[in-house]
Protein backbone atom coordinates (compact mmCIF):
# COMPACT_ATOMS: atom_id res chain seq x y z
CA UNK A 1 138.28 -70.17 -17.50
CA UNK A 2 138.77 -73.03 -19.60
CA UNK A 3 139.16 -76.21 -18.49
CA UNK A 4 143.27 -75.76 -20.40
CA UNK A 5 143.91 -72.45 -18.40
CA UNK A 6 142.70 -74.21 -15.63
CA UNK A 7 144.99 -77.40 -15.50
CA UNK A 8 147.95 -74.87 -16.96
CA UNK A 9 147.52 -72.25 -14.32
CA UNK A 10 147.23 -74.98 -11.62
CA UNK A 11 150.53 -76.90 -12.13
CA UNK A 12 152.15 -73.45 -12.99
CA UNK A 13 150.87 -72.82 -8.98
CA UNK A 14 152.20 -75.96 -7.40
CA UNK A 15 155.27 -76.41 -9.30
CA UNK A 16 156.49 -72.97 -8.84
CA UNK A 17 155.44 -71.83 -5.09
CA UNK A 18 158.10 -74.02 -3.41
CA UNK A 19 160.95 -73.38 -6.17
CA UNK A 20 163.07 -70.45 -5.97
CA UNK A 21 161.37 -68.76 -9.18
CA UNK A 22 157.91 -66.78 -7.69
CA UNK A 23 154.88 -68.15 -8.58
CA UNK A 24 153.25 -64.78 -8.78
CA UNK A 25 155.18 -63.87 -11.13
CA UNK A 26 154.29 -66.88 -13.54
CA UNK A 27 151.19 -66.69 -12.88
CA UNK A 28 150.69 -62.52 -13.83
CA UNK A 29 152.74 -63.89 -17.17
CA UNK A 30 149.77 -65.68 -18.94
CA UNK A 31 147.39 -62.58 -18.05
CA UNK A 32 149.80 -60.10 -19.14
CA UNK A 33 152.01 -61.65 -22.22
CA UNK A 34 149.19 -64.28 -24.14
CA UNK A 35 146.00 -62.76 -23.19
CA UNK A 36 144.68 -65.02 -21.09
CA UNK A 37 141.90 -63.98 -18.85
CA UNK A 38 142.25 -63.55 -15.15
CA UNK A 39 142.60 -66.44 -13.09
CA UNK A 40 140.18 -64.45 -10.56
CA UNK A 41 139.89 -64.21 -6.86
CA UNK A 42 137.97 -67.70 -6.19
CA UNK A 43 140.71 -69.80 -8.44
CA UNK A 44 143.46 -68.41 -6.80
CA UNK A 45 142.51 -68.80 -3.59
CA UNK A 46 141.97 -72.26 -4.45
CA UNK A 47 145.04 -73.23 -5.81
CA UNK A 48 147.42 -71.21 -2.89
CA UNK A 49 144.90 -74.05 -0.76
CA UNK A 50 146.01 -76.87 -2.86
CA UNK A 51 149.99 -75.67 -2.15
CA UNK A 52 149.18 -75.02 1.45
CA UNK A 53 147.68 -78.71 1.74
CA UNK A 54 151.18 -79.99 0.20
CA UNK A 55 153.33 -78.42 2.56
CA UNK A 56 151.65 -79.59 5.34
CA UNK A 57 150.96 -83.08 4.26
CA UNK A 58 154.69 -83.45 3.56
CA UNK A 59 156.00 -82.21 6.76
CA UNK A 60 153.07 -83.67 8.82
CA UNK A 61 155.37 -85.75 11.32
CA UNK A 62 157.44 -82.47 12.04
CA UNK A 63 154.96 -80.82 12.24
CA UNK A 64 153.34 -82.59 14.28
CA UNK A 65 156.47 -82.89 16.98
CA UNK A 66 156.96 -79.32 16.70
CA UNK A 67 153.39 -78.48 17.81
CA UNK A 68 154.05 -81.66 20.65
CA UNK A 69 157.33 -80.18 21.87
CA UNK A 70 155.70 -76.90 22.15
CA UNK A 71 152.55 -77.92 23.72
CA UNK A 72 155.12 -79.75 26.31
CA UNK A 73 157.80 -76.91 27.09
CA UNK A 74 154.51 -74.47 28.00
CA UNK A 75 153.44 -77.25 30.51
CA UNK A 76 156.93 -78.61 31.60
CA UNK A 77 158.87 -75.44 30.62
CA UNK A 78 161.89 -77.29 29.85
CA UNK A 79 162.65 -76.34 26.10
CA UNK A 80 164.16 -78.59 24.00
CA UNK A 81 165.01 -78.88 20.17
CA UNK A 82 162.02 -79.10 18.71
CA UNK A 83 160.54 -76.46 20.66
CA UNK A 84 163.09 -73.89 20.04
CA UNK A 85 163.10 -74.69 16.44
CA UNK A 86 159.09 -74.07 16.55
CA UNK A 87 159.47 -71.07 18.50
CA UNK A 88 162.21 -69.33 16.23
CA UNK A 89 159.78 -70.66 13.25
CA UNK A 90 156.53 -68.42 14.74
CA UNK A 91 158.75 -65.37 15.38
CA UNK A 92 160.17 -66.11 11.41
CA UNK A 93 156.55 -65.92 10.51
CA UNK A 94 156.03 -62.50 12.33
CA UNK A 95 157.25 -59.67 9.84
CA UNK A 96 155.14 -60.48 7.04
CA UNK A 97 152.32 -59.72 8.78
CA UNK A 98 152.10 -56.17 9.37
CA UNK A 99 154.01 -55.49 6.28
CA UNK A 100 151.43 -57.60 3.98
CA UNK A 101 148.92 -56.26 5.68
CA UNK A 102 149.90 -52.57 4.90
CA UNK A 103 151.50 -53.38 1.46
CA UNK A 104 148.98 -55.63 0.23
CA UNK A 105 146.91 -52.82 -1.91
CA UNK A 106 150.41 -51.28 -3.01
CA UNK A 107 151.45 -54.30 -4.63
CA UNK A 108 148.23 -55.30 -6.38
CA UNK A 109 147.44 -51.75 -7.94
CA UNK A 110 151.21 -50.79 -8.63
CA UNK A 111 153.85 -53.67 -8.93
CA UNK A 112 152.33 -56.56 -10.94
CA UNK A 113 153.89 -55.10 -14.21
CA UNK A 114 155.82 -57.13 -16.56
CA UNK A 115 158.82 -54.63 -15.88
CA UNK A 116 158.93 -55.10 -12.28
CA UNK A 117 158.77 -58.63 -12.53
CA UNK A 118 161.45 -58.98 -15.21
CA UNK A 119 163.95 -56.39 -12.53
CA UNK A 120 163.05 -58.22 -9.73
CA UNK A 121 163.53 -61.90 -11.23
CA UNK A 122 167.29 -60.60 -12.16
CA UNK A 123 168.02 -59.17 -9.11
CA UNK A 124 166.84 -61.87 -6.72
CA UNK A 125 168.27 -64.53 -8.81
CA UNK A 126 171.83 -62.82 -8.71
CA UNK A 127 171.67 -62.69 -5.12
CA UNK A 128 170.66 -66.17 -4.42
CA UNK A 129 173.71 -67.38 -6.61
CA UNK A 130 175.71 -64.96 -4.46
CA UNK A 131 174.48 -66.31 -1.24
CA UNK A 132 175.24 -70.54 -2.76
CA UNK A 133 178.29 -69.18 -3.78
CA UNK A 134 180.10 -67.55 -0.40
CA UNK A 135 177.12 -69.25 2.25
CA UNK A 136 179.03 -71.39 4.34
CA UNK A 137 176.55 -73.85 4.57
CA UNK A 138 177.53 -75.74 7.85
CA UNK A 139 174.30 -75.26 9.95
CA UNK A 140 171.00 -77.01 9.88
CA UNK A 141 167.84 -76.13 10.62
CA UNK A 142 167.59 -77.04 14.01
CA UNK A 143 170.37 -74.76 15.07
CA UNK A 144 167.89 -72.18 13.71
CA UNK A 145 168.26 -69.14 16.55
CA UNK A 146 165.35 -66.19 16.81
CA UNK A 147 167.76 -63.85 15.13
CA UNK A 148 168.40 -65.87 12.65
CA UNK A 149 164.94 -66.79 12.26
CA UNK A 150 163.89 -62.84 12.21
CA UNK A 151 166.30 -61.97 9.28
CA UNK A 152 164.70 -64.79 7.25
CA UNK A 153 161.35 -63.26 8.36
CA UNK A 154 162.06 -60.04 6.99
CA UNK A 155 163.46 -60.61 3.65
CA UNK A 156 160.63 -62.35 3.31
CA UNK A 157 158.74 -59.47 2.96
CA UNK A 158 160.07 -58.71 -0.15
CA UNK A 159 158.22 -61.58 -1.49
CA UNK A 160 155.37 -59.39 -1.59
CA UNK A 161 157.09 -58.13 -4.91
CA UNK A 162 155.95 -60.37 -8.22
CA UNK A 163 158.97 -61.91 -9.47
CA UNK A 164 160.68 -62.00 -6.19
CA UNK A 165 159.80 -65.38 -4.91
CA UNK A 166 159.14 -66.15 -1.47
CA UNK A 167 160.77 -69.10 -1.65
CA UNK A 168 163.79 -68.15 -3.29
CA UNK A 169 164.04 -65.01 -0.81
CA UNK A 170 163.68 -67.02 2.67
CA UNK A 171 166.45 -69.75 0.96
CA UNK A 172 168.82 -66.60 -0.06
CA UNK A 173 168.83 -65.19 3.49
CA UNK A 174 168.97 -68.43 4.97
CA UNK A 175 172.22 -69.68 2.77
CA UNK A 176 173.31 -66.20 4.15
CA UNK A 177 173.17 -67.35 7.70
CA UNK A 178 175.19 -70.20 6.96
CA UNK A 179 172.30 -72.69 6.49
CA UNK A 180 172.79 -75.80 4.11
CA UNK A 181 171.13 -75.99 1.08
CA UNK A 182 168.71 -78.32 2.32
CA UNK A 183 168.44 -76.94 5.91
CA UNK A 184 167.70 -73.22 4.07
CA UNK A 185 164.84 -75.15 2.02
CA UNK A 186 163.42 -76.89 4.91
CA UNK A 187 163.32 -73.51 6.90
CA UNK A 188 162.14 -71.84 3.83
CA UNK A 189 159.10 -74.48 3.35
CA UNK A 190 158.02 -74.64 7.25
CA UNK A 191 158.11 -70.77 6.93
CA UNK A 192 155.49 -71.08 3.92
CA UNK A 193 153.03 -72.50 5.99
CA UNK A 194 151.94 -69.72 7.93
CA UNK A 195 152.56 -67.06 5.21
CA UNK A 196 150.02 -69.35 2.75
CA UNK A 197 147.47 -70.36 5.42
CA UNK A 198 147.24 -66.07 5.56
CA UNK A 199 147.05 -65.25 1.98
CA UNK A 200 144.52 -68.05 1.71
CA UNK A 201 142.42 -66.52 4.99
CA UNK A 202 142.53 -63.56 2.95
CA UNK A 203 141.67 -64.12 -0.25
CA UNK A 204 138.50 -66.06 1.48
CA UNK A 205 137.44 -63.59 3.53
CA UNK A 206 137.63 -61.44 0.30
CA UNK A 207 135.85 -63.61 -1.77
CA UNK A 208 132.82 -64.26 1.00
CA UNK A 209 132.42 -60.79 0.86
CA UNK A 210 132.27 -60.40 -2.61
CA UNK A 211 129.46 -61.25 -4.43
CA UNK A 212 131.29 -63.17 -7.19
CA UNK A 213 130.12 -66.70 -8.53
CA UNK A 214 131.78 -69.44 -7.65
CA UNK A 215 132.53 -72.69 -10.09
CA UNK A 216 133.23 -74.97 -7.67
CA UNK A 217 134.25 -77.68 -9.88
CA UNK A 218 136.87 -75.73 -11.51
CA UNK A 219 138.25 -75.15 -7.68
CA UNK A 220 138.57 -78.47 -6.64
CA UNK A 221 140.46 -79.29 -9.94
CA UNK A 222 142.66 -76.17 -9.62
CA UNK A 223 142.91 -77.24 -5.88
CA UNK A 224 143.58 -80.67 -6.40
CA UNK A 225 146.47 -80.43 -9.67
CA UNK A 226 148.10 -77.31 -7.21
CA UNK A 227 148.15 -79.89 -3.83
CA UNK A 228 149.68 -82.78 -6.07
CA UNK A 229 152.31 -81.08 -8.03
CA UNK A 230 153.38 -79.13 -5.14
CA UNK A 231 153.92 -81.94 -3.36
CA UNK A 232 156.00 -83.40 -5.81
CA UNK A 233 158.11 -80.62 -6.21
CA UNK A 234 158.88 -80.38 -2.74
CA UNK A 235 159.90 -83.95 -2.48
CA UNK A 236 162.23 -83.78 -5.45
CA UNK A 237 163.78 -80.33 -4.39
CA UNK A 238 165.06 -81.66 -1.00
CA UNK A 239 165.93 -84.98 -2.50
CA UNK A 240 168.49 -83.34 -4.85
CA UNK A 241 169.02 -79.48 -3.74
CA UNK A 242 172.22 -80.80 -1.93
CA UNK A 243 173.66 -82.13 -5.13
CA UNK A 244 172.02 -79.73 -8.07
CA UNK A 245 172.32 -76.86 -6.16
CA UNK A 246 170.79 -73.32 -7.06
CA UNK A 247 172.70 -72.10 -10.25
CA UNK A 248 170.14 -74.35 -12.80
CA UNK A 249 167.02 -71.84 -11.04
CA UNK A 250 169.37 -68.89 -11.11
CA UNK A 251 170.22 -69.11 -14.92
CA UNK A 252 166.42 -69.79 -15.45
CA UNK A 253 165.47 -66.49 -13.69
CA UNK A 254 168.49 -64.96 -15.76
CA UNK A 255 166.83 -66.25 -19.17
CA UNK A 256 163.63 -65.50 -18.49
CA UNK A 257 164.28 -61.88 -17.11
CA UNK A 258 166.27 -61.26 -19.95
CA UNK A 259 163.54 -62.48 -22.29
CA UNK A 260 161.16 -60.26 -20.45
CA UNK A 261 163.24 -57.36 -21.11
CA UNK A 262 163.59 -58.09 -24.81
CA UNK A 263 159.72 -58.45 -25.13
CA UNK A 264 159.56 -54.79 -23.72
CA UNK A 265 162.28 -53.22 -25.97
């Protein structure tokens, strides 16, 4: 690639995994609507990296309390908070593991088509403005209960879709459960982390077994641009989600499924 797809296909990474509106998806655009040639295993294991380095760096002090309170409760036993919250977050994480695992092949050979992605970016964006609209967004994230935490975990799943978006998915079901906006986006984001780190661990074990060459230059750029503006989206998101709400990223979805459509007509 060069170095123009490179920066573009980075940003695209890190602005768009933690906002309701599937990376995937606008990242299978470039390749499939201007030509542009394939990002490639080795990039975009690099730049799901960068996002994963964002997420973490951001939520590093609750992180960090939620592996303490954890580490504590299996010593003391005594749960508290944190720990349940931690918990409920591992069993959240749960679902898309057996389902990726099985699905993975499915999705890569079969659904990365403009016309999915275009169905699928209606669909989910609909919903999303249905669950902002009759939510009842009193709860917040530590109130976050294993049952909860397993319906988030499933729908999920469907991320595995292009055009879904994980992130816009895990916020719909949690707005569902009666999550605030910014409670649904923090659950959403912690989520992320373990569903990343696992993509990543795959696409590396798949590209150390492959005898592809690796530029690693262009990786630490496309690592580096992904970790930044990720982080920056996440910061701005759950400074003004509360306020802005979700209907500017539904009626984006809306106008750029719609546009999708057209180009197929």
């Amino acid at each position: 690639m060069d170095i123009l797809h490179t920066i573009t296909l980075a940003l695209i990474q890190g602005l768009t995994e933690f906002l309701p509106i599937s990376s995937s998806a606008h990242l299978i655009l470039p390749f499939q609507i201007l030509g542009w040639p394939d990002q490639g295993l080795a990039f975009d294991t690099a730049v799901h990296l960068g996002s994963l380095i964002a997420v973490v760096w951001y939520f590093r002090v609750e992180l960090f309390n939620l592996i303490s309170a954890t580490l504590a409760y299996l010593v003391s036993g005594k749960p508290t908070q944190d720990s349940r919250l931690a918990i409920n977050l591992f069993i959240g994480s749960l679902p898309i593991i057996p389902v990726g695992l099985l699905l993975k092949d499915v999705v890569e050979i079969n659904l990365r088509s403009i016309a999915v992605i275009a169905i699928t970016t209606i669909a989910f964006g609909l919903l999303l403005l249905l669950a902002d609209m009759k939510g009842r967004q009193t709860r917040a994230d530590t109130e976050l209960t294993w049952r909860q935490a397993l319906i988030i975990g499933f729908a999920q799943c469907f991320a595995l879709v292009p055009g879904t978006s994980r992130s816009g998915v895990t916020m719909t079901a949690a707005l569902f459960c009666g999550f605030t906006r910014e409670s649904a986006s923090r659950i959403s984001f912690l989520l992320s982390i373990p569903a990343i780190a696992g993509a990543a661990t795959l696409k590396t074990i798949d590209l150390v077994s492959s005898d592809l060459s690796v530029d690693w230059l262009t990786l630490a750029l496309g690592c580096s641009l992904s970790a930044i503006s990720a982080y920056v989206c996440i910061r701005l998101f759950l400074n003004v989600i509360n306020q802005l709400g979700f209907l500017p990223f539904v009626i984006y979805r809306l106008v750029l499924g719609t546009a999708l459509i057209a180009l197929l007509l």
